[in-house]
PDB file of N, CA and C in Angstrom:
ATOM      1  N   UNK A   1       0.832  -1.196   0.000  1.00  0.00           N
ATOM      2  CA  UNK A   1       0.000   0.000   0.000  1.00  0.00           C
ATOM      3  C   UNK A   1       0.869   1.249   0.000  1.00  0.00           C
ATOM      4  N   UNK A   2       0.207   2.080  -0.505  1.00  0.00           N
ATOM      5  CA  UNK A   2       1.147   3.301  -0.709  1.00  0.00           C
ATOM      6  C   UNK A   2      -0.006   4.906  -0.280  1.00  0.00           C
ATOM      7  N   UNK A   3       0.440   5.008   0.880  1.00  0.00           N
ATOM      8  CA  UNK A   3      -0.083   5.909   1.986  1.00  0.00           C
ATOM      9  C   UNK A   3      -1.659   5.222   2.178  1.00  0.00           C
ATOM     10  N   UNK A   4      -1.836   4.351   2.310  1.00  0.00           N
ATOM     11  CA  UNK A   4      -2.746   3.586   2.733  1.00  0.00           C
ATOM     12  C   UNK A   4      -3.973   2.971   1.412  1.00  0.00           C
ATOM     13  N   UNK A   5      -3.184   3.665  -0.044  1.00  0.00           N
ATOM     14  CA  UNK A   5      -4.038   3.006  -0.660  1.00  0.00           C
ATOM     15  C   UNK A   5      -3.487   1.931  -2.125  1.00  0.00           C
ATOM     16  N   UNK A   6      -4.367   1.559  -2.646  1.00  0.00           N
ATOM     17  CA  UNK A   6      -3.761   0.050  -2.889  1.00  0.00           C
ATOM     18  C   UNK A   6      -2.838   0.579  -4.444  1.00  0.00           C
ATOM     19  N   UNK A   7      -1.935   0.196  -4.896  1.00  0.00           N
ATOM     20  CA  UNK A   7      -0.954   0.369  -6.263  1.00  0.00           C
ATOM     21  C   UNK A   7      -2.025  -0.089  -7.209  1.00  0.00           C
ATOM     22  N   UNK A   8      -2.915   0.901  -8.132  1.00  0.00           N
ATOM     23  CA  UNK A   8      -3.420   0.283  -9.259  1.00  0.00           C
ATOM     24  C   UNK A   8      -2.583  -0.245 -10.499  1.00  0.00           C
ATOM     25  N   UNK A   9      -1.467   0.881 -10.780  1.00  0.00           N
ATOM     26  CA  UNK A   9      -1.275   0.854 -12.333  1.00  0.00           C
ATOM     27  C   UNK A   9       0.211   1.517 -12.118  1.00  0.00           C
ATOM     28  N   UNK A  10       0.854   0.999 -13.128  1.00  0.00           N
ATOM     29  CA  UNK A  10       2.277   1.322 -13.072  1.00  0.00           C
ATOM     30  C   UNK A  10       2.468   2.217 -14.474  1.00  0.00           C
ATOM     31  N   UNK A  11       3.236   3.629 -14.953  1.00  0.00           N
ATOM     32  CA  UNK A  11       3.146   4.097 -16.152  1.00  0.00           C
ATOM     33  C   UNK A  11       4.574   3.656 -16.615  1.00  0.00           C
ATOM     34  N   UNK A  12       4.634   3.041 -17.771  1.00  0.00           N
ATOM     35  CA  UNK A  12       6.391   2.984 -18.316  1.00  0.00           C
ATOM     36  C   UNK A  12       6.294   3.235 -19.986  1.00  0.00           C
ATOM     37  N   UNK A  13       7.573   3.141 -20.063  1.00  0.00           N
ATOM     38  CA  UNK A  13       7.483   3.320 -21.835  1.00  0.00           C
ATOM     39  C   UNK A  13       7.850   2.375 -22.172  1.00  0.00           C
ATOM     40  N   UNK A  14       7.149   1.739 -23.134  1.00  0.00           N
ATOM     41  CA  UNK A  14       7.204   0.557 -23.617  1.00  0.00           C
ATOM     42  C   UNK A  14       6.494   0.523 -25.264  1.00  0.00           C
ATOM     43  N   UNK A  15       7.574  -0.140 -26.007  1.00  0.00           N
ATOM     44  CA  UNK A  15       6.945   0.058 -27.646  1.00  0.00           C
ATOM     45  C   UNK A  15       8.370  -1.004 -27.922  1.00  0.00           C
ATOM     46  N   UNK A  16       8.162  -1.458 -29.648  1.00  0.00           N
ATOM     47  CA  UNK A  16       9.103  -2.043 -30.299  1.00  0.00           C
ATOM     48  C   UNK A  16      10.573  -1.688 -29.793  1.00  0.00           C
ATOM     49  N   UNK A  17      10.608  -0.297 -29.982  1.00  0.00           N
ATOM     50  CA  UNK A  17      11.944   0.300 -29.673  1.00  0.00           C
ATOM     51  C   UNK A  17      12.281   0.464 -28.176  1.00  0.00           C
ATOM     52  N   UNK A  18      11.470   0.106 -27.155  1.00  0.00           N
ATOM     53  CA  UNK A  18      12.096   0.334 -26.549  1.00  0.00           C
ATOM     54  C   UNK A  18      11.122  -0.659 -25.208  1.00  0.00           C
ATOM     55  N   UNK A  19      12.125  -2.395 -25.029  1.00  0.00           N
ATOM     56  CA  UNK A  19      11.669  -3.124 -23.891  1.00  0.00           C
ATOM     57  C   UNK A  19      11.923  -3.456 -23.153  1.00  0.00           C
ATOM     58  N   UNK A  20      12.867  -2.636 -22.941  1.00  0.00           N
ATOM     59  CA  UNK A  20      13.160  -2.795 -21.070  1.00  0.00           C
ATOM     60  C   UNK A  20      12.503  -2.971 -19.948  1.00  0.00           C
ATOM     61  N   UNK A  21      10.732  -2.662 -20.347  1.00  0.00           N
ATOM     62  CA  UNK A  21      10.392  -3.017 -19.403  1.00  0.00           C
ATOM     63  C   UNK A  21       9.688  -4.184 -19.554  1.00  0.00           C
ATOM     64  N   UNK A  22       9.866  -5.101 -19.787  1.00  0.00           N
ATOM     65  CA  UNK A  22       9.107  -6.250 -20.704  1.00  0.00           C
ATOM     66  C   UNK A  22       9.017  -6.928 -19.190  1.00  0.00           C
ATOM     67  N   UNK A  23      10.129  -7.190 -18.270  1.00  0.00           N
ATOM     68  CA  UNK A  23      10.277  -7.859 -16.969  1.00  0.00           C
ATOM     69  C   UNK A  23       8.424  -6.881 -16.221  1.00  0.00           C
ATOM     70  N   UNK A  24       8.989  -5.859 -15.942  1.00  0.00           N
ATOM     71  CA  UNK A  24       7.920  -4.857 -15.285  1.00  0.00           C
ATOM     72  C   UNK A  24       6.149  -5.211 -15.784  1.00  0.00           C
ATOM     73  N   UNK A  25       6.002  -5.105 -16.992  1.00  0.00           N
ATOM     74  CA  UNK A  25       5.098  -5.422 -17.340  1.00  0.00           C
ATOM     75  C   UNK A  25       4.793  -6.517 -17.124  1.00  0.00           C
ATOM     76  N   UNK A  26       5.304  -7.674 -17.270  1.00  0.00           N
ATOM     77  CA  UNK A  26       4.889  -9.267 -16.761  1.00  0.00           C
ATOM     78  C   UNK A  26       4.733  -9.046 -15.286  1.00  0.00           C
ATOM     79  N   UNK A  27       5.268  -8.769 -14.696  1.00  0.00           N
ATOM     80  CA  UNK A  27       5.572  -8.778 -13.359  1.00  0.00           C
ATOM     81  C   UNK A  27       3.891  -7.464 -12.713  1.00  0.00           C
ATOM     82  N   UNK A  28       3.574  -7.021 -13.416  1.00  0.00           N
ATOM     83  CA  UNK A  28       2.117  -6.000 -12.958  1.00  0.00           C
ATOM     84  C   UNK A  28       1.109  -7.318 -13.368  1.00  0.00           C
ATOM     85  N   UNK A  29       1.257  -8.135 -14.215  1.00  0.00           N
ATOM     86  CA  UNK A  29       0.272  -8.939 -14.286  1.00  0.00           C
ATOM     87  C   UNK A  29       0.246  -9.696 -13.416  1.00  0.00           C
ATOM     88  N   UNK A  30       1.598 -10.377 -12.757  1.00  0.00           N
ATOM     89  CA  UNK A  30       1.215 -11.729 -11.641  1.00  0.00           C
ATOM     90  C   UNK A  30       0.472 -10.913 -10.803  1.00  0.00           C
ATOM     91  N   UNK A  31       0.721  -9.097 -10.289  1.00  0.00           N
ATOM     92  CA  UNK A  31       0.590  -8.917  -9.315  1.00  0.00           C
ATOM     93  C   UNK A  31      -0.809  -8.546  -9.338  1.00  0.00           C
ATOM     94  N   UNK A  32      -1.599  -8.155 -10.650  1.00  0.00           N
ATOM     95  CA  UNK A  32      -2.822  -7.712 -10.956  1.00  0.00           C
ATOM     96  C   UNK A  32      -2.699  -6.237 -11.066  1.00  0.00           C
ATOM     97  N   UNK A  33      -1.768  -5.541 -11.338  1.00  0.00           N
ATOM     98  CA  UNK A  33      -1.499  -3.932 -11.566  1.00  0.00           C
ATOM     99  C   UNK A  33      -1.766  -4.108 -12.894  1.00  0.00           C
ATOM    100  N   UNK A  34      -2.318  -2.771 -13.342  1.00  0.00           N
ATOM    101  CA  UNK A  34      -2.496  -2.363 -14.984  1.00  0.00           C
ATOM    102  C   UNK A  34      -1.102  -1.852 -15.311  1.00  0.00           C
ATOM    103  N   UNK A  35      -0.394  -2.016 -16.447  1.00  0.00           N
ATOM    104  CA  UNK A  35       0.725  -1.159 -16.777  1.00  0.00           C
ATOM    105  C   UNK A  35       0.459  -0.586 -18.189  1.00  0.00           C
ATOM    106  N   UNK A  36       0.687   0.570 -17.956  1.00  0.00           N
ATOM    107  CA  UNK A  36       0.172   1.906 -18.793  1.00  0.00           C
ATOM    108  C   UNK A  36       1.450   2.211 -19.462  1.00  0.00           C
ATOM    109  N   UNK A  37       1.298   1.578 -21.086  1.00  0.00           N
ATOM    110  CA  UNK A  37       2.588   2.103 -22.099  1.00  0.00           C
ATOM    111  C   UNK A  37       2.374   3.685 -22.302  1.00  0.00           C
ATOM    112  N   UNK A  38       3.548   4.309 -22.218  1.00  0.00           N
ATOM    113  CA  UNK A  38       3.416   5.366 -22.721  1.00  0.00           C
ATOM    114  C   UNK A  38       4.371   5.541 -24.056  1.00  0.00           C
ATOM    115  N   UNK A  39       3.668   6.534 -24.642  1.00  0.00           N
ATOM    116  CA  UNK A  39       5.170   6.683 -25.925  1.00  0.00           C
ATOM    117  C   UNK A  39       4.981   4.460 -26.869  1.00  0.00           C
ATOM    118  N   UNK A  40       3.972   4.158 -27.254  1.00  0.00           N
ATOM    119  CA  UNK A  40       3.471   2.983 -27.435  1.00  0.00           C
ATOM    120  C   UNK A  40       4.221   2.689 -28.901  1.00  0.00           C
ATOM    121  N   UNK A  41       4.151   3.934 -29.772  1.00  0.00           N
ATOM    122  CA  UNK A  41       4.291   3.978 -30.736  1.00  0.00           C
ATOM    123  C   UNK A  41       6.278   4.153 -31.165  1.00  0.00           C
ATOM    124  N   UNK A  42       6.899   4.047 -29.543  1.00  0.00           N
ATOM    125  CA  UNK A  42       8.188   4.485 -29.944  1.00  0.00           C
ATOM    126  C   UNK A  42       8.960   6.174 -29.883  1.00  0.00           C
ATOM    127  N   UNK A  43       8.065   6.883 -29.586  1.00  0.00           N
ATOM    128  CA  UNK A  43       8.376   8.305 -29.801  1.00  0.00           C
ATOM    129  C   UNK A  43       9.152   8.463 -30.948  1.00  0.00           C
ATOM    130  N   UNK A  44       9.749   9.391 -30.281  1.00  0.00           N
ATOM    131  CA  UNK A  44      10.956  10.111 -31.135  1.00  0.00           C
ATOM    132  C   UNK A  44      12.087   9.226 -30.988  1.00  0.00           C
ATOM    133  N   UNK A  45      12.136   8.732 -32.481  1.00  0.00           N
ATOM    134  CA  UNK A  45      13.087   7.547 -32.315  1.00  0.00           C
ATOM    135  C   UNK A  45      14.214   8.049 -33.193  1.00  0.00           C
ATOM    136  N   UNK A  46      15.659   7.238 -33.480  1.00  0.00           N
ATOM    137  CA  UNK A  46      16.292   7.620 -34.480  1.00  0.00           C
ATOM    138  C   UNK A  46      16.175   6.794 -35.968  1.00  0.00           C
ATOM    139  N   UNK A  47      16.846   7.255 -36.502  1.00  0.00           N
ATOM    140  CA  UNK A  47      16.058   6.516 -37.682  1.00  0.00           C
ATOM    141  C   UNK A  47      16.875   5.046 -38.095  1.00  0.00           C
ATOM    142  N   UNK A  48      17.803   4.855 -37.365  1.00  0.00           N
ATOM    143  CA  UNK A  48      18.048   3.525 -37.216  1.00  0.00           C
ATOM    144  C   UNK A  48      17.672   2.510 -36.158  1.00  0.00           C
ATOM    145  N   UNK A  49      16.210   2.977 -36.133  1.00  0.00           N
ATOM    146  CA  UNK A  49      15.396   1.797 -35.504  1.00  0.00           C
ATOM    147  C   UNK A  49      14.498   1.673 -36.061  1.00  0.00           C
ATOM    148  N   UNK A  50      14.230   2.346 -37.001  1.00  0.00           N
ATOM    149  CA  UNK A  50      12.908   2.362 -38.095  1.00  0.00           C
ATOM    150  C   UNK A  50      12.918   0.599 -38.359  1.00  0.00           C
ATOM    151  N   UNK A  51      14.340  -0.078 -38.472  1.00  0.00           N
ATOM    152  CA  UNK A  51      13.880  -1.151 -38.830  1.00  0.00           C
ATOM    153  C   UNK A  51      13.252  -2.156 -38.255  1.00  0.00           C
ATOM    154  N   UNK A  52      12.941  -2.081 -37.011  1.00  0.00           N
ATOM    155  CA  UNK A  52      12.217  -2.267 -35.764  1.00  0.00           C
ATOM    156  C   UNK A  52      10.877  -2.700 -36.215  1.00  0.00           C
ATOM    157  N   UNK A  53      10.374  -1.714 -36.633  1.00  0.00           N
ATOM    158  CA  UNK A  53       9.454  -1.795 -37.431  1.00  0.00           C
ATOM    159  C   UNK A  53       8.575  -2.374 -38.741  1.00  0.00           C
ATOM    160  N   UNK A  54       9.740  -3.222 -39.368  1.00  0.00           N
ATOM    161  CA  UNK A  54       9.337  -3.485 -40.549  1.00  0.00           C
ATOM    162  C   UNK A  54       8.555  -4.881 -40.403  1.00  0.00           C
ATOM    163  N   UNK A  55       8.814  -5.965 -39.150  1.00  0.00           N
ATOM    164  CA  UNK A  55       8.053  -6.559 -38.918  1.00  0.00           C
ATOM    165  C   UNK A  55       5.904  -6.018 -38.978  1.00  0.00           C
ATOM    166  N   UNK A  56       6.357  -5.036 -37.948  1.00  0.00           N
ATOM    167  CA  UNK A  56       4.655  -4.414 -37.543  1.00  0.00           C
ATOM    168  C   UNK A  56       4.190  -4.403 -39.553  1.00  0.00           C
ATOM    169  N   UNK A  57       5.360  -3.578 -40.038  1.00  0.00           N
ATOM    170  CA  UNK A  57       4.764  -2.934 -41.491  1.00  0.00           C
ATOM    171  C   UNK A  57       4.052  -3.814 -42.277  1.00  0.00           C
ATOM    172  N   UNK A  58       4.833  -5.244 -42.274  1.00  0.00           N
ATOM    173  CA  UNK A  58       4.265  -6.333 -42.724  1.00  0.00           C
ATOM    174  C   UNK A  58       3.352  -7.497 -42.474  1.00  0.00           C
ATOM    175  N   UNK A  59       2.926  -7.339 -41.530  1.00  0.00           N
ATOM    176  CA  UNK A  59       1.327  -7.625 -40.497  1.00  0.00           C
ATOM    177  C   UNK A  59       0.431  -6.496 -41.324  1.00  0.00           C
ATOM    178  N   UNK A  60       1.182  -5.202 -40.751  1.00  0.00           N
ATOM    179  CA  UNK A  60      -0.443  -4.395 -41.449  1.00  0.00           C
ATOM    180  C   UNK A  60      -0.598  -4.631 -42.816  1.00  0.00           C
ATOM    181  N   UNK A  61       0.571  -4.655 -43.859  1.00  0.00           N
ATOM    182  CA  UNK A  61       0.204  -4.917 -45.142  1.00  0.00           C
ATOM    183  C   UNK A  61      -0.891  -5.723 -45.285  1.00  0.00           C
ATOM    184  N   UNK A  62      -0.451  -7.012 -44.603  1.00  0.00           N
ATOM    185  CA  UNK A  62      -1.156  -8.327 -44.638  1.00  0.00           C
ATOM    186  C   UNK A  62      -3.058  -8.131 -44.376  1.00  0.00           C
ATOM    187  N   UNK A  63      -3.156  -7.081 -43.025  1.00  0.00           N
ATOM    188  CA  UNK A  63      -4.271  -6.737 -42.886  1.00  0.00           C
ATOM    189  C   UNK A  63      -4.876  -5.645 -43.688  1.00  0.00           C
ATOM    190  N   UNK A  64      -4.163  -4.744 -44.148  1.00  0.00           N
ATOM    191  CA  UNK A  64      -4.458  -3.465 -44.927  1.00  0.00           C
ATOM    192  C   UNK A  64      -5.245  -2.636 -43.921  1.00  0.00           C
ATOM    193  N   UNK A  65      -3.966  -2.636 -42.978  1.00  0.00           N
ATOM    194  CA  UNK A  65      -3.867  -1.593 -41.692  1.00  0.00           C
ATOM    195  C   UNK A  65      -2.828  -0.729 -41.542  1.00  0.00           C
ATOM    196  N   UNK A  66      -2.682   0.188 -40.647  1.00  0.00           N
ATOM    197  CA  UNK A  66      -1.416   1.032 -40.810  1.00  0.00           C
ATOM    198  C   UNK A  66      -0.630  -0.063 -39.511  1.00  0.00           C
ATOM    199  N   UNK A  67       0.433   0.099 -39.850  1.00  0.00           N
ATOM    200  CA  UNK A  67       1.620  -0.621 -39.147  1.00  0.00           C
ATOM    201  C   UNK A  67       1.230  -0.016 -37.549  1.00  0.00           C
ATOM    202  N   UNK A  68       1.037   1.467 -37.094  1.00  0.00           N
ATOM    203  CA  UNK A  68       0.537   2.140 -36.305  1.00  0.00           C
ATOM    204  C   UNK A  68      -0.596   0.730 -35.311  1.00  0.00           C
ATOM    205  N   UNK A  69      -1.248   0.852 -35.911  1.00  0.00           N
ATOM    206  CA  UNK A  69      -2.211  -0.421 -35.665  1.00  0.00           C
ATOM    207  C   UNK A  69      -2.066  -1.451 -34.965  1.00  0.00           C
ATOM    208  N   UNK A  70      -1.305  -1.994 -36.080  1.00  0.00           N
ATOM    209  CA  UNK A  70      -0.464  -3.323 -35.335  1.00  0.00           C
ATOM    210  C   UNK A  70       0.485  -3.029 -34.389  1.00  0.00           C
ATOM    211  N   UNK A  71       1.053  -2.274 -33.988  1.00  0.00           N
ATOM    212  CA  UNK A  71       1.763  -1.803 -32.973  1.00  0.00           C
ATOM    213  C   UNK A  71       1.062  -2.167 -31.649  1.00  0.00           C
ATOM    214  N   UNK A  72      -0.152  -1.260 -31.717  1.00  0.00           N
ATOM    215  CA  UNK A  72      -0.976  -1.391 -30.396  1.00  0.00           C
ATOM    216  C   UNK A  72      -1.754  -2.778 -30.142  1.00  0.00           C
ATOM    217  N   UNK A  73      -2.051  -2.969 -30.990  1.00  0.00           N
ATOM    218  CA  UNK A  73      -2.912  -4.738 -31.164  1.00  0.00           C
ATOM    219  C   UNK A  73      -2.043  -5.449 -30.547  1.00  0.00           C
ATOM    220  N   UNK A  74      -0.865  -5.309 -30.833  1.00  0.00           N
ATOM    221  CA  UNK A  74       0.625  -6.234 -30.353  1.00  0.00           C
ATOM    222  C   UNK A  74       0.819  -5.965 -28.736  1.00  0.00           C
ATOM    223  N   UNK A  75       0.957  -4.551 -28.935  1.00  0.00           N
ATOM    224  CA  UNK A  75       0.854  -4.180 -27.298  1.00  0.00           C
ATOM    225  C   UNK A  75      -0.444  -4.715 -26.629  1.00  0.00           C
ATOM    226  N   UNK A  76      -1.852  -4.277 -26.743  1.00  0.00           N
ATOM    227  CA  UNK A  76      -2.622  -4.555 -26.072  1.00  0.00           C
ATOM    228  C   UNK A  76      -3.340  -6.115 -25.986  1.00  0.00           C
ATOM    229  N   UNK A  77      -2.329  -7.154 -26.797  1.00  0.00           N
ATOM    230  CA  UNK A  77      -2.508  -8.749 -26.655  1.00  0.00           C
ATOM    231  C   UNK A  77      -1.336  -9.378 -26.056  1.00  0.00           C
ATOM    232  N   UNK A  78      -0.560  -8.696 -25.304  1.00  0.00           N
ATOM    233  CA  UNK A  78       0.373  -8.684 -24.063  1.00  0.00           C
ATOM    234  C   UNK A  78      -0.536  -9.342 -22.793  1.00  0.00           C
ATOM    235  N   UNK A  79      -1.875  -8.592 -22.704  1.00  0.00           N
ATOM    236  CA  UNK A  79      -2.603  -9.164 -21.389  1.00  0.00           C
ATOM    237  C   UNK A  79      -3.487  -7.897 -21.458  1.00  0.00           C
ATOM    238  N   UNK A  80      -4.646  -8.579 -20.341  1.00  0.00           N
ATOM    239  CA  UNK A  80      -5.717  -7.708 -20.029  1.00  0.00           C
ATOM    240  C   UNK A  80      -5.542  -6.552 -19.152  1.00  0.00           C
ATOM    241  N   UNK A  81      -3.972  -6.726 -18.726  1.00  0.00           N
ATOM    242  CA  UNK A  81      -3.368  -5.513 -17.300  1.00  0.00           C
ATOM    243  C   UNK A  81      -3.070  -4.399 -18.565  1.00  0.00           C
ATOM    244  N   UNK A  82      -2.926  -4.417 -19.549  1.00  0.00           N
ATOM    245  CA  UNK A  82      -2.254  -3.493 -20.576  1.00  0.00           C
ATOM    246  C   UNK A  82      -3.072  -2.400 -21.267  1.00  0.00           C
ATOM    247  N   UNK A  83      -2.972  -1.223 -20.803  1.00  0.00           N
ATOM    248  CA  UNK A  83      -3.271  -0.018 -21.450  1.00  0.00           C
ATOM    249  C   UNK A  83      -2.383   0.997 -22.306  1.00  0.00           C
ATOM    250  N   UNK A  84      -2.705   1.753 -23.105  1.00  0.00           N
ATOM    251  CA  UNK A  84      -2.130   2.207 -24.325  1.00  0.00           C
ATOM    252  C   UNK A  84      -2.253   3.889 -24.198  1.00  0.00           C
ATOM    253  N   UNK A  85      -1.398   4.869 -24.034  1.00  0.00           N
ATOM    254  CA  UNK A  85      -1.504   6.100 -24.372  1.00  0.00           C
ATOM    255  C   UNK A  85      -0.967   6.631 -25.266  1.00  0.00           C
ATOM    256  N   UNK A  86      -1.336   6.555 -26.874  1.00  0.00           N
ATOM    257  CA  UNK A  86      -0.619   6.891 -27.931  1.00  0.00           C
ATOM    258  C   UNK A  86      -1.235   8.514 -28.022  1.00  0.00           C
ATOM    259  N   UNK A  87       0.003   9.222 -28.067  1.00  0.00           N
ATOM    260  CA  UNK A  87       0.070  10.885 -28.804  1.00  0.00           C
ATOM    261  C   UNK A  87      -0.957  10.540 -30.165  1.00  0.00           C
ATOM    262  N   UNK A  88      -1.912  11.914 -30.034  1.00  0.00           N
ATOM    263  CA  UNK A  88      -2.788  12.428 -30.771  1.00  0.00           C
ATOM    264  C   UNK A  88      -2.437  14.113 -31.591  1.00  0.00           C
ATOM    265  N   UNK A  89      -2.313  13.958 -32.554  1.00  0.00           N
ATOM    266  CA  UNK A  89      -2.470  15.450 -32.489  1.00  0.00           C
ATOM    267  C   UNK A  89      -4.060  15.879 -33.670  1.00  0.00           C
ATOM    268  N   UNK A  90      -4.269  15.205 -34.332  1.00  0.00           N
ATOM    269  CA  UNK A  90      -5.278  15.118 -35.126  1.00  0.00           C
ATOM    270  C   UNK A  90      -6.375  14.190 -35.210  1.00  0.00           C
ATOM    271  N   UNK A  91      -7.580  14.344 -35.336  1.00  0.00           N
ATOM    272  CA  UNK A  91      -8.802  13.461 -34.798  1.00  0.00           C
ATOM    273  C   UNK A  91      -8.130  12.177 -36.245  1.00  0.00           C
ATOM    274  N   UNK A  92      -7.580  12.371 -37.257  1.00  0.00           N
ATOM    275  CA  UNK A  92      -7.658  10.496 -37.290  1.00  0.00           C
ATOM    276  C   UNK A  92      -6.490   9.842 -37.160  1.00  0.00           C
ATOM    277  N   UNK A  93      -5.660  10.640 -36.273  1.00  0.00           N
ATOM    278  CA  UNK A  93      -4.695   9.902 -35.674  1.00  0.00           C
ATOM    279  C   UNK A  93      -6.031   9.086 -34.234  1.00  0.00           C
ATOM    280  N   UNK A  94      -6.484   9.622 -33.851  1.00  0.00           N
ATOM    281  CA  UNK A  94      -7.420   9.213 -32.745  1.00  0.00           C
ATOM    282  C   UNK A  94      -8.187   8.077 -33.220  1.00  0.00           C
ATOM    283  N   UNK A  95      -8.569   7.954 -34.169  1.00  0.00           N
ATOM    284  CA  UNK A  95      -9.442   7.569 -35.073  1.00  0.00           C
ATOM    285  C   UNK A  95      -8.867   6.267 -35.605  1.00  0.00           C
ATOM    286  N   UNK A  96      -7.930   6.202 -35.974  1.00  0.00           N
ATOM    287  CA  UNK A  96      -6.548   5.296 -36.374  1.00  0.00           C
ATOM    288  C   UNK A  96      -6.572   3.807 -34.993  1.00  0.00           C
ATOM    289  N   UNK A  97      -5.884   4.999 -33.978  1.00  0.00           N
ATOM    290  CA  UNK A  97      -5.442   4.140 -32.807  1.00  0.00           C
ATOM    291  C   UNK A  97      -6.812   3.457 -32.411  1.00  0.00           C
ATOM    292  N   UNK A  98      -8.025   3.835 -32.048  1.00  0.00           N
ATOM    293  CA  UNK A  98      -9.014   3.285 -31.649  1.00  0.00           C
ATOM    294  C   UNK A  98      -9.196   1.890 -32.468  1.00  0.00           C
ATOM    295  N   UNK A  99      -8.837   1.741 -33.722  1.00  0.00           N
ATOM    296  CA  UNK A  99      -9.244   0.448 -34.142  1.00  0.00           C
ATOM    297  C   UNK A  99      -8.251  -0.576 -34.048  1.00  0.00           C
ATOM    298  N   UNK A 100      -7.510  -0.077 -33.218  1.00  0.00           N
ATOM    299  CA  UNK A 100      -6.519  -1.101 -32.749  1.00  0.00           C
ATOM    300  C   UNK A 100      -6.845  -2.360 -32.226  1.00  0.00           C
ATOM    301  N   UNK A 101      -7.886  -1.733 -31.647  1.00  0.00           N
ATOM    302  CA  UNK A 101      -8.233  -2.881 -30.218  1.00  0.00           C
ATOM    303  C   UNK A 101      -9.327  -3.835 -30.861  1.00  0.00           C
ATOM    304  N   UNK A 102     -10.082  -3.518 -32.096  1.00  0.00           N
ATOM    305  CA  UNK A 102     -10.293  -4.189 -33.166  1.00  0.00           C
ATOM    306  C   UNK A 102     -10.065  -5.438 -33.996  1.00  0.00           C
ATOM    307  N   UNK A 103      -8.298  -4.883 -33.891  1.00  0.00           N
ATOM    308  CA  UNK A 103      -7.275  -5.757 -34.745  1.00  0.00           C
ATOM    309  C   UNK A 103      -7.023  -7.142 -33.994  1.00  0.00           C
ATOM    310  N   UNK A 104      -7.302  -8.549 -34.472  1.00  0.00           N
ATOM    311  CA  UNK A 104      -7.248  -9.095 -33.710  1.00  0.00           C
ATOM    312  C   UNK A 104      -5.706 -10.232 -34.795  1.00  0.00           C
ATOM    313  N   UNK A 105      -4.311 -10.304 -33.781  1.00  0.00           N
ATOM    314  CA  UNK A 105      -3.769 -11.137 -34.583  1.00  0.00           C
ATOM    315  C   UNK A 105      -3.509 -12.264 -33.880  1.00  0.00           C
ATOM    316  N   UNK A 106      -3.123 -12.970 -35.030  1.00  0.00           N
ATOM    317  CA  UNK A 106      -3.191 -14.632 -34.652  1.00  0.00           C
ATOM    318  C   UNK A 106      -2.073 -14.905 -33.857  1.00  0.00           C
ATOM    319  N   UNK A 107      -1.892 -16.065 -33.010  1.00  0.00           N
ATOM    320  CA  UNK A 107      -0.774 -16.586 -32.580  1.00  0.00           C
ATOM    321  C   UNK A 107       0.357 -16.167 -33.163  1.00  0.00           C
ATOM    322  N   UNK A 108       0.132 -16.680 -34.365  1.00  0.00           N
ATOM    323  CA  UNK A 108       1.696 -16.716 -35.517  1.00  0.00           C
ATOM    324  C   UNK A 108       1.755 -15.458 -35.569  1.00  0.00           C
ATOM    325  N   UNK A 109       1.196 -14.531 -36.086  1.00  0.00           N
ATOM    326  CA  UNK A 109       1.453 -13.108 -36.017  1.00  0.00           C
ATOM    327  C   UNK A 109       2.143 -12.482 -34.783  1.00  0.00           C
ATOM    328  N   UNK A 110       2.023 -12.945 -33.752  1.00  0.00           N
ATOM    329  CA  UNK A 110       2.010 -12.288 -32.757  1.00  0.00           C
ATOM    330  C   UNK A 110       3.606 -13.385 -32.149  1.00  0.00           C
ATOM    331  N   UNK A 111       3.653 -14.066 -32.618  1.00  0.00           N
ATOM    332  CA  UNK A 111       4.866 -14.652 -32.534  1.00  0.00           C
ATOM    333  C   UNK A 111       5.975 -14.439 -33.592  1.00  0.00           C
ATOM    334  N   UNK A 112       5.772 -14.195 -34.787  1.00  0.00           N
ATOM    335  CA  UNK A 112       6.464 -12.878 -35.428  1.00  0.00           C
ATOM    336  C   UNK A 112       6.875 -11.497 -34.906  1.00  0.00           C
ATOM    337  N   UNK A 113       5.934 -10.995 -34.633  1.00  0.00           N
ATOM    338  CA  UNK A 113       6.503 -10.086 -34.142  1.00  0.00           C
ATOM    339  C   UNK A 113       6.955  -9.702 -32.525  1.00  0.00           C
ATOM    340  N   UNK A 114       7.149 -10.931 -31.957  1.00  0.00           N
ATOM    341  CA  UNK A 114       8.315 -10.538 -30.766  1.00  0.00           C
ATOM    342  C   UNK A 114       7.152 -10.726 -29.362  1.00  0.00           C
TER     343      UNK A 114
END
């Protein structure tokens, strides 16, 4: 407990590029904490991690989704503790991310990509 009330949710950054917290996140599920990716999409990355990516690119092809997409689908089939705060700056970037949770990939997909 933390000043007498219970730890819901842990915030970390977590995306392709960056899984360091991959331990943390497993570890909120044994305990039943939500862990809240932030920066889902990778932020501001350099551009030699773009290739990071080319897995996601080729899932969405496959679906005729934006890679964006599959990003979060990937993230949010991690577990039911897993929430997503992807940067918005335009309603169909908003619009985009919402059908994430939509996207449903298969085992193999999802064992492709990591």
């Amino acid at each position: 407990n933390i000043l007498g009330e219970k730890l819901v949710a842990v915030q970390n950054q977590y995306s392709p590029v960056h899984l360091e917290n991959e331990d943390t996140l497993q570890y909120c599920e044994k305990l039943g904490i939500a862990f809240v990716c932030w920066s889902p999409l990778g932020g501001f990355r350099h551009p030699y991690d773009e290739h990071l990516f080319d897995p996601f690119r080729k899932v969405a092809e496959d679906h005729n989704v934006s890679y964006q997409q599959v990003v979060l689908a990937w993230e949010l089939a991690k577990g039911d503790h897993i929430f997503v705060i992807p940067g918005a700056h335009r309603p169909a970037t908003i619009l985009d991310s919402l059908k994430a949770s939509d996207l449903q990939l298969s085992n193999e997909e999802l064992a492709y990509l990591g």
